[in-house]
PDB file of N, CA and C in Angstrom:
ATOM      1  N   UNK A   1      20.694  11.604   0.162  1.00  0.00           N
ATOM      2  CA  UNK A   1      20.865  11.571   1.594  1.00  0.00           C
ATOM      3  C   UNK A   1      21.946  10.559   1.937  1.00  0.00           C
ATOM      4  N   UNK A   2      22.588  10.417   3.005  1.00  0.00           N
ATOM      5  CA  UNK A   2      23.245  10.107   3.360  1.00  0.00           C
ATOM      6  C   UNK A   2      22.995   8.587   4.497  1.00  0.00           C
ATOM      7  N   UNK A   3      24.199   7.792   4.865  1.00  0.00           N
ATOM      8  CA  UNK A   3      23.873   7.303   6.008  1.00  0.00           C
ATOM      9  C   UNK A   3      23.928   8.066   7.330  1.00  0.00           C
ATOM     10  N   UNK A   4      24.374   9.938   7.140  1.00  0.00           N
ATOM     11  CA  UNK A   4      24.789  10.060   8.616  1.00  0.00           C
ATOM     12  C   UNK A   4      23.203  10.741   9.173  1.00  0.00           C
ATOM     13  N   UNK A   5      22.145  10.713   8.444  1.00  0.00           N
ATOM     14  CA  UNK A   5      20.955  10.935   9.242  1.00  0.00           C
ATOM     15  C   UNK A   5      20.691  10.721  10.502  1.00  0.00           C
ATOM     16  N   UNK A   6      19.379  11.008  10.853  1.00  0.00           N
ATOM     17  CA  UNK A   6      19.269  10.151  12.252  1.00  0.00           C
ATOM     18  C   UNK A   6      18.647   8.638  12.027  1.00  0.00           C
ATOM     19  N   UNK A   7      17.959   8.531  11.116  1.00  0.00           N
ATOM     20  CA  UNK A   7      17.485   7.157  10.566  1.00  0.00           C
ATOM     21  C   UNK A   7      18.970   5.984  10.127  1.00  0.00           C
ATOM     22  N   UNK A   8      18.991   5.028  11.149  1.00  0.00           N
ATOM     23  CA  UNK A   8      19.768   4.256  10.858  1.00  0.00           C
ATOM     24  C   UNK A   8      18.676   3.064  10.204  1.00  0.00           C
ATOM     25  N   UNK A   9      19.202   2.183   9.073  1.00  0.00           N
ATOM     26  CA  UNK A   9      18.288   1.051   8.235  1.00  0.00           C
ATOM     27  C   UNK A   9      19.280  -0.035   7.572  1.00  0.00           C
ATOM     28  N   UNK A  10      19.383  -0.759   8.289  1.00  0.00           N
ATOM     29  CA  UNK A  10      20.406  -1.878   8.119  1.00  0.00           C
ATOM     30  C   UNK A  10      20.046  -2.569   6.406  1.00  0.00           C
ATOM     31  N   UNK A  11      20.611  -2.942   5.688  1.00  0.00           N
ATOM     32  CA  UNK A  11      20.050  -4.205   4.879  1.00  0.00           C
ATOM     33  C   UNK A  11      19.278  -5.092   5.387  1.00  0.00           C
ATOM     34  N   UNK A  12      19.711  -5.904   6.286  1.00  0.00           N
ATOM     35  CA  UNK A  12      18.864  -6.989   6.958  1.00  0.00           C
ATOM     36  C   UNK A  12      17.489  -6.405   7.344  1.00  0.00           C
ATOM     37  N   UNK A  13      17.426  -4.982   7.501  1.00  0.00           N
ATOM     38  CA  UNK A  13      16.009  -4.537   7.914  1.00  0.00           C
ATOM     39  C   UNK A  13      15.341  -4.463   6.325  1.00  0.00           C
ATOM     40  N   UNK A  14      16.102  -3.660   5.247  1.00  0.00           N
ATOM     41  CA  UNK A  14      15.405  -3.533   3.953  1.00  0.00           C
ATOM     42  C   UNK A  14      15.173  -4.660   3.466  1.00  0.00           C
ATOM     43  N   UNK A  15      15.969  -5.805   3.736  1.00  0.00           N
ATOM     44  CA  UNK A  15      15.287  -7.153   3.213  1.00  0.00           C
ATOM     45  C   UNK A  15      14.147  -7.574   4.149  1.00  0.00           C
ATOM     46  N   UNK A  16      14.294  -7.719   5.125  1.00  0.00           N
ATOM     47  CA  UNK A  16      13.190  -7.739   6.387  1.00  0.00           C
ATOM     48  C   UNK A  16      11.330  -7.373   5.795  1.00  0.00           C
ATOM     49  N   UNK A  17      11.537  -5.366   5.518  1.00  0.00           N
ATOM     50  CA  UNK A  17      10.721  -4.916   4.558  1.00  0.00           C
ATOM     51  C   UNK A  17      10.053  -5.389   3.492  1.00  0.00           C
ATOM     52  N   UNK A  18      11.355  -5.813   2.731  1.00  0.00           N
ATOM     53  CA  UNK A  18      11.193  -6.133   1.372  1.00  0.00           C
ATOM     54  C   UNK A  18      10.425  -7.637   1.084  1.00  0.00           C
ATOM     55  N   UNK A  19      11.083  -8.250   1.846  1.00  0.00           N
ATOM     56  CA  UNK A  19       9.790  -9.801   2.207  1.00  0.00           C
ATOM     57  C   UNK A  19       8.186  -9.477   2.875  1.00  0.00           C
ATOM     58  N   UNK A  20       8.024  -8.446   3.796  1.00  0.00           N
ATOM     59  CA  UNK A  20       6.830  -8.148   3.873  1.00  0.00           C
ATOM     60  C   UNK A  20       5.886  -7.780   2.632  1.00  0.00           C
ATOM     61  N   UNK A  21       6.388  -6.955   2.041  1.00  0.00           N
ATOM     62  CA  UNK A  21       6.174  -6.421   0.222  1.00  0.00           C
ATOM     63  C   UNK A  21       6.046  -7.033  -0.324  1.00  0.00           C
ATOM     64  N   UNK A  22       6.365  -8.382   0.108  1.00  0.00           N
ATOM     65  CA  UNK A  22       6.716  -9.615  -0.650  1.00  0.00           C
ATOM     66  C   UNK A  22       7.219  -9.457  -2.059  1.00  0.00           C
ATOM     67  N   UNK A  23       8.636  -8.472  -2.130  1.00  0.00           N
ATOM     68  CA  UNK A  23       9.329  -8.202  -3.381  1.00  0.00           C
ATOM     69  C   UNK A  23      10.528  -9.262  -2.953  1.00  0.00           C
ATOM     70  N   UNK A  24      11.007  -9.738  -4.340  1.00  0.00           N
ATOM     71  CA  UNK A  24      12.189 -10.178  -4.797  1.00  0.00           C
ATOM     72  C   UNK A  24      13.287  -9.222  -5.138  1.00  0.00           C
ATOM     73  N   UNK A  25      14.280  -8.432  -4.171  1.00  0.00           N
ATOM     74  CA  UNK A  25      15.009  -7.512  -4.837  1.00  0.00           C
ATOM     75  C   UNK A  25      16.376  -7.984  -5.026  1.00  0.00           C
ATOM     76  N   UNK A  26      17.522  -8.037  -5.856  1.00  0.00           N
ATOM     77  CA  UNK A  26      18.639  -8.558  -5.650  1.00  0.00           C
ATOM     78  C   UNK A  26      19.258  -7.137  -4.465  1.00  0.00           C
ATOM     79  N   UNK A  27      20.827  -7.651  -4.479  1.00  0.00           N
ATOM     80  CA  UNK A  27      21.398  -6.768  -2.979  1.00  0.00           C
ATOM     81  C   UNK A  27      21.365  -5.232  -3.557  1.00  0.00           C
ATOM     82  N   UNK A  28      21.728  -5.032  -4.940  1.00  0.00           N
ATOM     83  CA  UNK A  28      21.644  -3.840  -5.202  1.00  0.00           C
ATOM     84  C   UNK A  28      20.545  -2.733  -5.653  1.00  0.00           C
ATOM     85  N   UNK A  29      19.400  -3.305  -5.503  1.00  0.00           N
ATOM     86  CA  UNK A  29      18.560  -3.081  -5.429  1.00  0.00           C
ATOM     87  C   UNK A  29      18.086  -3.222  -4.297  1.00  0.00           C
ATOM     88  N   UNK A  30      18.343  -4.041  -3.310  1.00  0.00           N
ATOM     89  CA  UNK A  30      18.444  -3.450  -1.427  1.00  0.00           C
ATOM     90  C   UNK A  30      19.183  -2.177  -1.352  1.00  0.00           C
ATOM     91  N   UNK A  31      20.310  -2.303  -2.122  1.00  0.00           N
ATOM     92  CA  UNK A  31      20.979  -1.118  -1.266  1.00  0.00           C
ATOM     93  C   UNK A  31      19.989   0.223  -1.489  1.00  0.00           C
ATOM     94  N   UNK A  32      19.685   0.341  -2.718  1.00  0.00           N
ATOM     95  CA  UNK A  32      18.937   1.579  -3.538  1.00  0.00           C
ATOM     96  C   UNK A  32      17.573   1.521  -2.589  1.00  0.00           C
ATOM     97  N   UNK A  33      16.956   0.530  -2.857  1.00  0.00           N
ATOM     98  CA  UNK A  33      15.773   0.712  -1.360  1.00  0.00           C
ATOM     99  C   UNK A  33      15.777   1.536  -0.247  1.00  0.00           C
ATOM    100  N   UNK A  34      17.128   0.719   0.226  1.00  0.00           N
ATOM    101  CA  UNK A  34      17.664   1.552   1.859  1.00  0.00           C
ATOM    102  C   UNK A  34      17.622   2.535   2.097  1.00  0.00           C
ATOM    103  N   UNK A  35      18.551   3.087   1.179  1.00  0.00           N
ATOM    104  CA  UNK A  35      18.381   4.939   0.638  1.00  0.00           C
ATOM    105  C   UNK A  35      17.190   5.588   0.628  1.00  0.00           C
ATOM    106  N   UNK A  36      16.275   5.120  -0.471  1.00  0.00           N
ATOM    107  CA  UNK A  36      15.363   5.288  -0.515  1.00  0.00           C
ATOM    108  C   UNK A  36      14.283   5.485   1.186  1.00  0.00           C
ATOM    109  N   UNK A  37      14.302   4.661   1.345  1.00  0.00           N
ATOM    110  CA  UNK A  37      13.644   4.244   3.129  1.00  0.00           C
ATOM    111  C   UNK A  37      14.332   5.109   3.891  1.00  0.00           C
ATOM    112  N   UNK A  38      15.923   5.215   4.401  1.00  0.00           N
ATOM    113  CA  UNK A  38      15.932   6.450   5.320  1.00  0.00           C
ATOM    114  C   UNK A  38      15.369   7.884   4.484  1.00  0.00           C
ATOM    115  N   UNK A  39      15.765   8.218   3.423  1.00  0.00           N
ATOM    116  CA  UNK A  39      14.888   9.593   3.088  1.00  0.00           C
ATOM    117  C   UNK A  39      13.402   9.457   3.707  1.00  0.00           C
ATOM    118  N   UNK A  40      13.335   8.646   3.122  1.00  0.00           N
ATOM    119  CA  UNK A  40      11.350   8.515   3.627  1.00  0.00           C
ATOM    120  C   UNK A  40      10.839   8.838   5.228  1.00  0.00           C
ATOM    121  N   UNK A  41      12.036   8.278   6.341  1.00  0.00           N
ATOM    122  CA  UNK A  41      11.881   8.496   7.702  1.00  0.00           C
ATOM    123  C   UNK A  41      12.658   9.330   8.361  1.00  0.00           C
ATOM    124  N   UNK A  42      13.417  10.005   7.625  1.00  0.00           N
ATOM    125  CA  UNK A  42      13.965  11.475   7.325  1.00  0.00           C
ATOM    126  C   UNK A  42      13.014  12.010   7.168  1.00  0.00           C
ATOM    127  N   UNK A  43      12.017  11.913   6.344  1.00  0.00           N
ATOM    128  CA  UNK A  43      10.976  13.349   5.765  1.00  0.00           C
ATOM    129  C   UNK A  43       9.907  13.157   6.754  1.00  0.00           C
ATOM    130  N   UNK A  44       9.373  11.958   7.842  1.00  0.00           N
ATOM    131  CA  UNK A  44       8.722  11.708   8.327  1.00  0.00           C
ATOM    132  C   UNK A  44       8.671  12.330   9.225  1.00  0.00           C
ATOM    133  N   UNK A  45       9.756  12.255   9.571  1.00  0.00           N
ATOM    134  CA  UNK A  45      10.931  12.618  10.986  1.00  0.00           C
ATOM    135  C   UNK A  45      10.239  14.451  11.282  1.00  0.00           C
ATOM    136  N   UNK A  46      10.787  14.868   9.866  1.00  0.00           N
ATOM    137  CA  UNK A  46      10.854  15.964   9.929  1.00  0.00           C
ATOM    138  C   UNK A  46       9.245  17.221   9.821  1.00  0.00           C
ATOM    139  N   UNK A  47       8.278  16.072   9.401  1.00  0.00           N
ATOM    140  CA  UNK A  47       6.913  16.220   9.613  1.00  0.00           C
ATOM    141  C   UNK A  47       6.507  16.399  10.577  1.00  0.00           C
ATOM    142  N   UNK A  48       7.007  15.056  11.520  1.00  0.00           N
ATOM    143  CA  UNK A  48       6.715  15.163  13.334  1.00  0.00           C
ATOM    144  C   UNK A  48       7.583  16.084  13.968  1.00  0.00           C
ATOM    145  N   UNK A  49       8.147  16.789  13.452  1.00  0.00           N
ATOM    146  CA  UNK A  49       8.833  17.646  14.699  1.00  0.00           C
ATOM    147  C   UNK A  49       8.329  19.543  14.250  1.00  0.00           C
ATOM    148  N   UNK A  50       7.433  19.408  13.073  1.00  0.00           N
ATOM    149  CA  UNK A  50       6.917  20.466  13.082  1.00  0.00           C
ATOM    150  C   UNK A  50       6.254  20.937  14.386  1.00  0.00           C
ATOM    151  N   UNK A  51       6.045  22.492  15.106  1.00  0.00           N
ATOM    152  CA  UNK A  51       5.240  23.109  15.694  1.00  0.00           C
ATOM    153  C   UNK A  51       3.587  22.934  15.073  1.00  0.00           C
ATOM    154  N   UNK A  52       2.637  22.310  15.261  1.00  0.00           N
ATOM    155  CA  UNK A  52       1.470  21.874  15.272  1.00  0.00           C
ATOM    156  C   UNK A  52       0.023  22.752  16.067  1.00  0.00           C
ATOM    157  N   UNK A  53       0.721  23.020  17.143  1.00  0.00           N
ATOM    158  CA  UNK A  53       0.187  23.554  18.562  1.00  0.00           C
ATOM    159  C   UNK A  53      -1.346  24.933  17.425  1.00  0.00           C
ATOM    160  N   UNK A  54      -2.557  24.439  17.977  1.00  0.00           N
ATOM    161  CA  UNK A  54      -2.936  25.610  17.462  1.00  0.00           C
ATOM    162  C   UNK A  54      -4.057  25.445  16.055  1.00  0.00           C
ATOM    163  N   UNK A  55      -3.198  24.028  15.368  1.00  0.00           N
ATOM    164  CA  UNK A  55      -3.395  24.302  14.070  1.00  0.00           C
ATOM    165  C   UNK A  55      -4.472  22.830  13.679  1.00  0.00           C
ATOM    166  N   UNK A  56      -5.767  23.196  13.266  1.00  0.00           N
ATOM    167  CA  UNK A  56      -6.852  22.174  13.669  1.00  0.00           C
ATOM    168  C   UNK A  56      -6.672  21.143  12.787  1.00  0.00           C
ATOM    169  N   UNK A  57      -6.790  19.830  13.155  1.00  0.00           N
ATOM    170  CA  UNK A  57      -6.782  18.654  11.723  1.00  0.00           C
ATOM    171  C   UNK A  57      -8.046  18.778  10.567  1.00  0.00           C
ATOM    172  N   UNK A  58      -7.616  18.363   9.671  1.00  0.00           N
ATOM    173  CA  UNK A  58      -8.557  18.219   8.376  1.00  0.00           C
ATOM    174  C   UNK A  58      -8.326  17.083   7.422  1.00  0.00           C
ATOM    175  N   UNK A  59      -9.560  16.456   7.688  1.00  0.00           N
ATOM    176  CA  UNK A  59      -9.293  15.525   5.985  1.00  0.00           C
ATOM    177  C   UNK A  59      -9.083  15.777   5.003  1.00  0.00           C
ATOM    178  N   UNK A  60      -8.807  17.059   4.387  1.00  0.00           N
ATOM    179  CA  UNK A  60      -8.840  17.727   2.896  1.00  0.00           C
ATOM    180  C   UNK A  60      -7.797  19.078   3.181  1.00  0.00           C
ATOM    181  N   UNK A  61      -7.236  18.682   1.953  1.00  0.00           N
ATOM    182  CA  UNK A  61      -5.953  20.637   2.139  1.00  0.00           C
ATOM    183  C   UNK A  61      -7.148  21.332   1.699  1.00  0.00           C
ATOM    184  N   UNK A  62      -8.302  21.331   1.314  1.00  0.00           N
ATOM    185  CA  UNK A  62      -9.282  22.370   0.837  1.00  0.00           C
ATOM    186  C   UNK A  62     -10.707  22.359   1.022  1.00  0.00           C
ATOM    187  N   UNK A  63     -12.128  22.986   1.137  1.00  0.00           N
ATOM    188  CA  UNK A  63     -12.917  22.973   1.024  1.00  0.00           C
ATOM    189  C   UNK A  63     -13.800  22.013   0.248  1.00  0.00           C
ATOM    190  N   UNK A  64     -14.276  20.900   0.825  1.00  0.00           N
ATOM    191  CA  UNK A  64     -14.969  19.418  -0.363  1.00  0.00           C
ATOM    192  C   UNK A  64     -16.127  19.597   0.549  1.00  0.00           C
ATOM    193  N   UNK A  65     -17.082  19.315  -0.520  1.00  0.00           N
ATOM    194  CA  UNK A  65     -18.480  18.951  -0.207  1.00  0.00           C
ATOM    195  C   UNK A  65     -18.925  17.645  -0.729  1.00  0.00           C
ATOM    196  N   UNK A  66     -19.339  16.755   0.432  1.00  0.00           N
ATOM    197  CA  UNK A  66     -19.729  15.639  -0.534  1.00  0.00           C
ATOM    198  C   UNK A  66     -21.011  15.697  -1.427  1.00  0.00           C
ATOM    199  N   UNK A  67     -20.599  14.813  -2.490  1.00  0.00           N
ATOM    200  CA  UNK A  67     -22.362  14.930  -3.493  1.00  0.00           C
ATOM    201  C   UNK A  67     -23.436  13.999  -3.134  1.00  0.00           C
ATOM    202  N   UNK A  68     -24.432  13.811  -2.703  1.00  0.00           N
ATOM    203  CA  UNK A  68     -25.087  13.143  -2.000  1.00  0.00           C
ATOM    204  C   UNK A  68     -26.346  12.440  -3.418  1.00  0.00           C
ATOM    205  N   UNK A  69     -25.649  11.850  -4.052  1.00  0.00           N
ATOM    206  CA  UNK A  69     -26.811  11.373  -5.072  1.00  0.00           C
ATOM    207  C   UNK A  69     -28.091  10.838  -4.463  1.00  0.00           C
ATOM    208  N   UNK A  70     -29.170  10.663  -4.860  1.00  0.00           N
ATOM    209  CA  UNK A  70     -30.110   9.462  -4.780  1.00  0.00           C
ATOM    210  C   UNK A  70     -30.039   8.077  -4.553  1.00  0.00           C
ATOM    211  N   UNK A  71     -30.054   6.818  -4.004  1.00  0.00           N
ATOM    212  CA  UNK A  71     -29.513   5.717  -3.872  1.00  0.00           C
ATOM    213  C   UNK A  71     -30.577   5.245  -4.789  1.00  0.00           C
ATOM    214  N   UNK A  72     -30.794   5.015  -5.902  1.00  0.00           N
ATOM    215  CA  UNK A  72     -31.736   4.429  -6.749  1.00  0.00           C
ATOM    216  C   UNK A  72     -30.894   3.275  -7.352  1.00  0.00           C
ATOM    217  N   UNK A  73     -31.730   2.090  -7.328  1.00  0.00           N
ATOM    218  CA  UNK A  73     -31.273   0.858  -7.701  1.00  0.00           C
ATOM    219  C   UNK A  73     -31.189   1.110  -9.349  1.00  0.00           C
ATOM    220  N   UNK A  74     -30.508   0.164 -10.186  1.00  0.00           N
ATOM    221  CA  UNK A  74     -30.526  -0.030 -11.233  1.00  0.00           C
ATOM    222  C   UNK A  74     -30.749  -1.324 -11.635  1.00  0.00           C
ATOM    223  N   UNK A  75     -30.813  -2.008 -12.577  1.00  0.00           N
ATOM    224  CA  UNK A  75     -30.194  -3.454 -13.794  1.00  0.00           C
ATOM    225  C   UNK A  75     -28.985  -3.919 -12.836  1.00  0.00           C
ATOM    226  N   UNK A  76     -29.304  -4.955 -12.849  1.00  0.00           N
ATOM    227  CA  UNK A  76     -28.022  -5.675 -12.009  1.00  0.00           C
ATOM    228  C   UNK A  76     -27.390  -7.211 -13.058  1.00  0.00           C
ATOM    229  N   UNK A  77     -26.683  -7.495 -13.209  1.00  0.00           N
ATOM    230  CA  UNK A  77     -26.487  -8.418 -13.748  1.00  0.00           C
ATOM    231  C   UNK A  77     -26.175  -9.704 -13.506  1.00  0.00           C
ATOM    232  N   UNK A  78     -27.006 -10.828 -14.379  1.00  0.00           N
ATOM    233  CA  UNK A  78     -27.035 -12.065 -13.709  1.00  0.00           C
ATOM    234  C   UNK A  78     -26.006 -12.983 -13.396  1.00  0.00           C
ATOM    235  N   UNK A  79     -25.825 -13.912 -12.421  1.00  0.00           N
ATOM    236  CA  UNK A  79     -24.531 -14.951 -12.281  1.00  0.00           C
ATOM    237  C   UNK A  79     -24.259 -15.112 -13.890  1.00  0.00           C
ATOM    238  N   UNK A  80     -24.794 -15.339 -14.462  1.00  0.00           N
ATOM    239  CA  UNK A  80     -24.008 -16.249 -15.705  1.00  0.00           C
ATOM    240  C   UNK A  80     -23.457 -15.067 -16.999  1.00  0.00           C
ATOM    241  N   UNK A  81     -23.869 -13.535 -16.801  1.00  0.00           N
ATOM    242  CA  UNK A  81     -23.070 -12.580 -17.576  1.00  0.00           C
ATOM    243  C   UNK A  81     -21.906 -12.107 -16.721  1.00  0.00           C
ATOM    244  N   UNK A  82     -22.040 -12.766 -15.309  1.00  0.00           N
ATOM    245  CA  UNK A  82     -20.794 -11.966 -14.692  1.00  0.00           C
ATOM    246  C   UNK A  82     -19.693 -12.471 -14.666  1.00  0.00           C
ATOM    247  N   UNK A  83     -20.345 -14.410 -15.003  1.00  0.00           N
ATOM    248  CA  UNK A  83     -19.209 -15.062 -15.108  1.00  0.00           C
ATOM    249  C   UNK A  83     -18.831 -15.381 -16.810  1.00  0.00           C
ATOM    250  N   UNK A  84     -19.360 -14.951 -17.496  1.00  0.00           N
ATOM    251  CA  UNK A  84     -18.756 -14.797 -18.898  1.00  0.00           C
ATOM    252  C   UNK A  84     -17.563 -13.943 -18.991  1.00  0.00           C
ATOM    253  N   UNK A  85     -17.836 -12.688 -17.918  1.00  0.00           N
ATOM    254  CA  UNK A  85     -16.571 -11.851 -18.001  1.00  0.00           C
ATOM    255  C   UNK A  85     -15.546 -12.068 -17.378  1.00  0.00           C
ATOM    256  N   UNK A  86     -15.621 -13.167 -16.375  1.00  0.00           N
ATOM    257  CA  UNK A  86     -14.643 -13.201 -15.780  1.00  0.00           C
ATOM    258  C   UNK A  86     -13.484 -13.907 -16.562  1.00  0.00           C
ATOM    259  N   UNK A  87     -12.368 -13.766 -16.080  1.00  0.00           N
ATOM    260  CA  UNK A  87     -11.045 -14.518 -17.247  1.00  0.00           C
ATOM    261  C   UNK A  87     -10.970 -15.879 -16.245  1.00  0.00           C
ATOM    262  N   UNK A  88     -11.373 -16.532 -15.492  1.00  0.00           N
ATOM    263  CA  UNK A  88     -11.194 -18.024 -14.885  1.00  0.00           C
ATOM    264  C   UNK A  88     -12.586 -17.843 -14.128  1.00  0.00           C
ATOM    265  N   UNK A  89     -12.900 -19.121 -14.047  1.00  0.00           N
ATOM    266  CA  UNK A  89     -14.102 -19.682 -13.071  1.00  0.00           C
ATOM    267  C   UNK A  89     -14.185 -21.075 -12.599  1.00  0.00           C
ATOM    268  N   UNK A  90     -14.440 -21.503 -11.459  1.00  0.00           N
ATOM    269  CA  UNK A  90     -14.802 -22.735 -11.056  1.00  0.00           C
ATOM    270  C   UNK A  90     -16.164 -22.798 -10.439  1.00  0.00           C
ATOM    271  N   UNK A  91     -16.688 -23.460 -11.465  1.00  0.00           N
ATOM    272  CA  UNK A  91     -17.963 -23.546 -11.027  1.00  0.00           C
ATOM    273  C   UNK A  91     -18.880 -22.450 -11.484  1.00  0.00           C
ATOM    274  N   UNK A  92     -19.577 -21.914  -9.984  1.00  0.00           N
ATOM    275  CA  UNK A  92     -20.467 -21.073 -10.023  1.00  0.00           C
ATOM    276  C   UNK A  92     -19.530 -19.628  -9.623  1.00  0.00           C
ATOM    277  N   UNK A  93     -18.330 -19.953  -9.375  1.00  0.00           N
ATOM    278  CA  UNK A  93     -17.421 -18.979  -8.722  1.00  0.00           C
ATOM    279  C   UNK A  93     -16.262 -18.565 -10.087  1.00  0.00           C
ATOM    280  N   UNK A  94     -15.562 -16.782  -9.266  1.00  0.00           N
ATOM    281  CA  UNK A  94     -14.813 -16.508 -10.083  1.00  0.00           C
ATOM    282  C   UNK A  94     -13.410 -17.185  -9.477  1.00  0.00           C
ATOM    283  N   UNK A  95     -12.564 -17.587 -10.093  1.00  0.00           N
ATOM    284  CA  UNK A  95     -11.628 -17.845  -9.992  1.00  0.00           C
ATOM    285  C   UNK A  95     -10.239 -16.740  -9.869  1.00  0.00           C
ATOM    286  N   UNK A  96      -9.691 -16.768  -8.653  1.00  0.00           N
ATOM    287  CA  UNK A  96      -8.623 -15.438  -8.327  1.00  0.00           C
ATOM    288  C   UNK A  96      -7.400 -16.243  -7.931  1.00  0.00           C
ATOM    289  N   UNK A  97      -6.587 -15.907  -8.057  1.00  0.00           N
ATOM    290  CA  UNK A  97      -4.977 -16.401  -7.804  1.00  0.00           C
ATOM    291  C   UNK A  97      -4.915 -15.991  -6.335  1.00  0.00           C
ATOM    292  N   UNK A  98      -4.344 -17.425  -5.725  1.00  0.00           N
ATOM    293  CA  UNK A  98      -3.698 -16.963  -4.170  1.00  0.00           C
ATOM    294  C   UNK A  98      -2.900 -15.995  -3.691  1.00  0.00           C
ATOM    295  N   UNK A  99      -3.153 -15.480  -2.809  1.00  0.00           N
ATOM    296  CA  UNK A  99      -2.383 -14.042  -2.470  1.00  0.00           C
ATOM    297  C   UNK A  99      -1.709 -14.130  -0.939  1.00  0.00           C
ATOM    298  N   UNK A 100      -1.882 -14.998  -0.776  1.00  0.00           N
ATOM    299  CA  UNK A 100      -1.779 -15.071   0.933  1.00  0.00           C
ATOM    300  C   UNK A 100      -1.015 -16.966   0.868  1.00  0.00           C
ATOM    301  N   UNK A 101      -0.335 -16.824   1.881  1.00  0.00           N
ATOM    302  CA  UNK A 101       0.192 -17.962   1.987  1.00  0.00           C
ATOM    303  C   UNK A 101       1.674 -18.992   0.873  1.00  0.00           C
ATOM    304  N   UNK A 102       1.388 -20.087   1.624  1.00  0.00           N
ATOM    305  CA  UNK A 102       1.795 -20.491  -0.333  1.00  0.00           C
ATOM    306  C   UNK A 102       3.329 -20.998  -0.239  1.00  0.00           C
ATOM    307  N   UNK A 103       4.237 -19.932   1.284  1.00  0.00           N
ATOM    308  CA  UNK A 103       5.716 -19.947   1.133  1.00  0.00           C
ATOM    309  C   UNK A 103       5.520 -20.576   2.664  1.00  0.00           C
ATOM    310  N   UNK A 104       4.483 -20.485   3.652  1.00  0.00           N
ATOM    311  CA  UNK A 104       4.666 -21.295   5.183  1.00  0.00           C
ATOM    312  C   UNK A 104       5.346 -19.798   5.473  1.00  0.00           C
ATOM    313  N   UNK A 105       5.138 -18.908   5.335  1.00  0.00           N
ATOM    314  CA  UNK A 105       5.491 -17.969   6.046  1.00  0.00           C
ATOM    315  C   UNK A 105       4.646 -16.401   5.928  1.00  0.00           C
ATOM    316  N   UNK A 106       3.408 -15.897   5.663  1.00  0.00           N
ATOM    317  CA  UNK A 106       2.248 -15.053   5.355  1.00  0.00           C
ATOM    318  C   UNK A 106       2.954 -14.206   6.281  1.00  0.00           C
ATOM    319  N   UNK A 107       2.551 -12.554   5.825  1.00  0.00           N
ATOM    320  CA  UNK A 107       2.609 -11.596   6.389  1.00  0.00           C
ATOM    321  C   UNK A 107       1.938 -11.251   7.611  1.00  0.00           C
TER     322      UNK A 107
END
């Protein structure tokens, strides 16, 4: 695709993006993004301007039935086998790497 779409997407917007993603991309790998991103709101584009009128919504392209098991309890396992498996712990807790924050600037 091209830039002459109707989707205009600056760099400054794909980096914009790309910090939300919280990816590290160098510029040429912005540029390839960009591309990437107007196709995407190109095809979007072109989703929303289908004729619709008529045609009922569905959660599924096909016929699903849900399976409705039994809710029967089982064996549960105790604090101290759950924290054997875990790969870090403090304490009585599992230990997880920060995901949020960190740069003074969170999504």
């Amino acid at each position: 695709m091209t830039d002459s779409n109707s989707h205009k997407l600056t760099l400054d917007e794909t980096r914009h993006v790309a910090k939300l993603a919280r990816l590290q991309l160098s510029d040429e790998e912005l540029e390839s993004c960009r591309h990437d991103l107007i196709a995407i709101l190109d095809h979007v584009a072109t989703l929303g301007s289908l004729d619709l009128d008529g045609v009922e919504p569905m959660a599924h392209p096909g016929d699903r039935t849900n399976r409705i098991d039994p809710d029967i309890p089982g064996e549960s396992l105790t604090q101290a086998q759950v924290l054997a498996m875990a790969p870090a712990t403090e304490g009585p807790f599992i230990a997880v790497p920060k995901v949020l924050g960190g740069d003074g600037d969170s999504a």
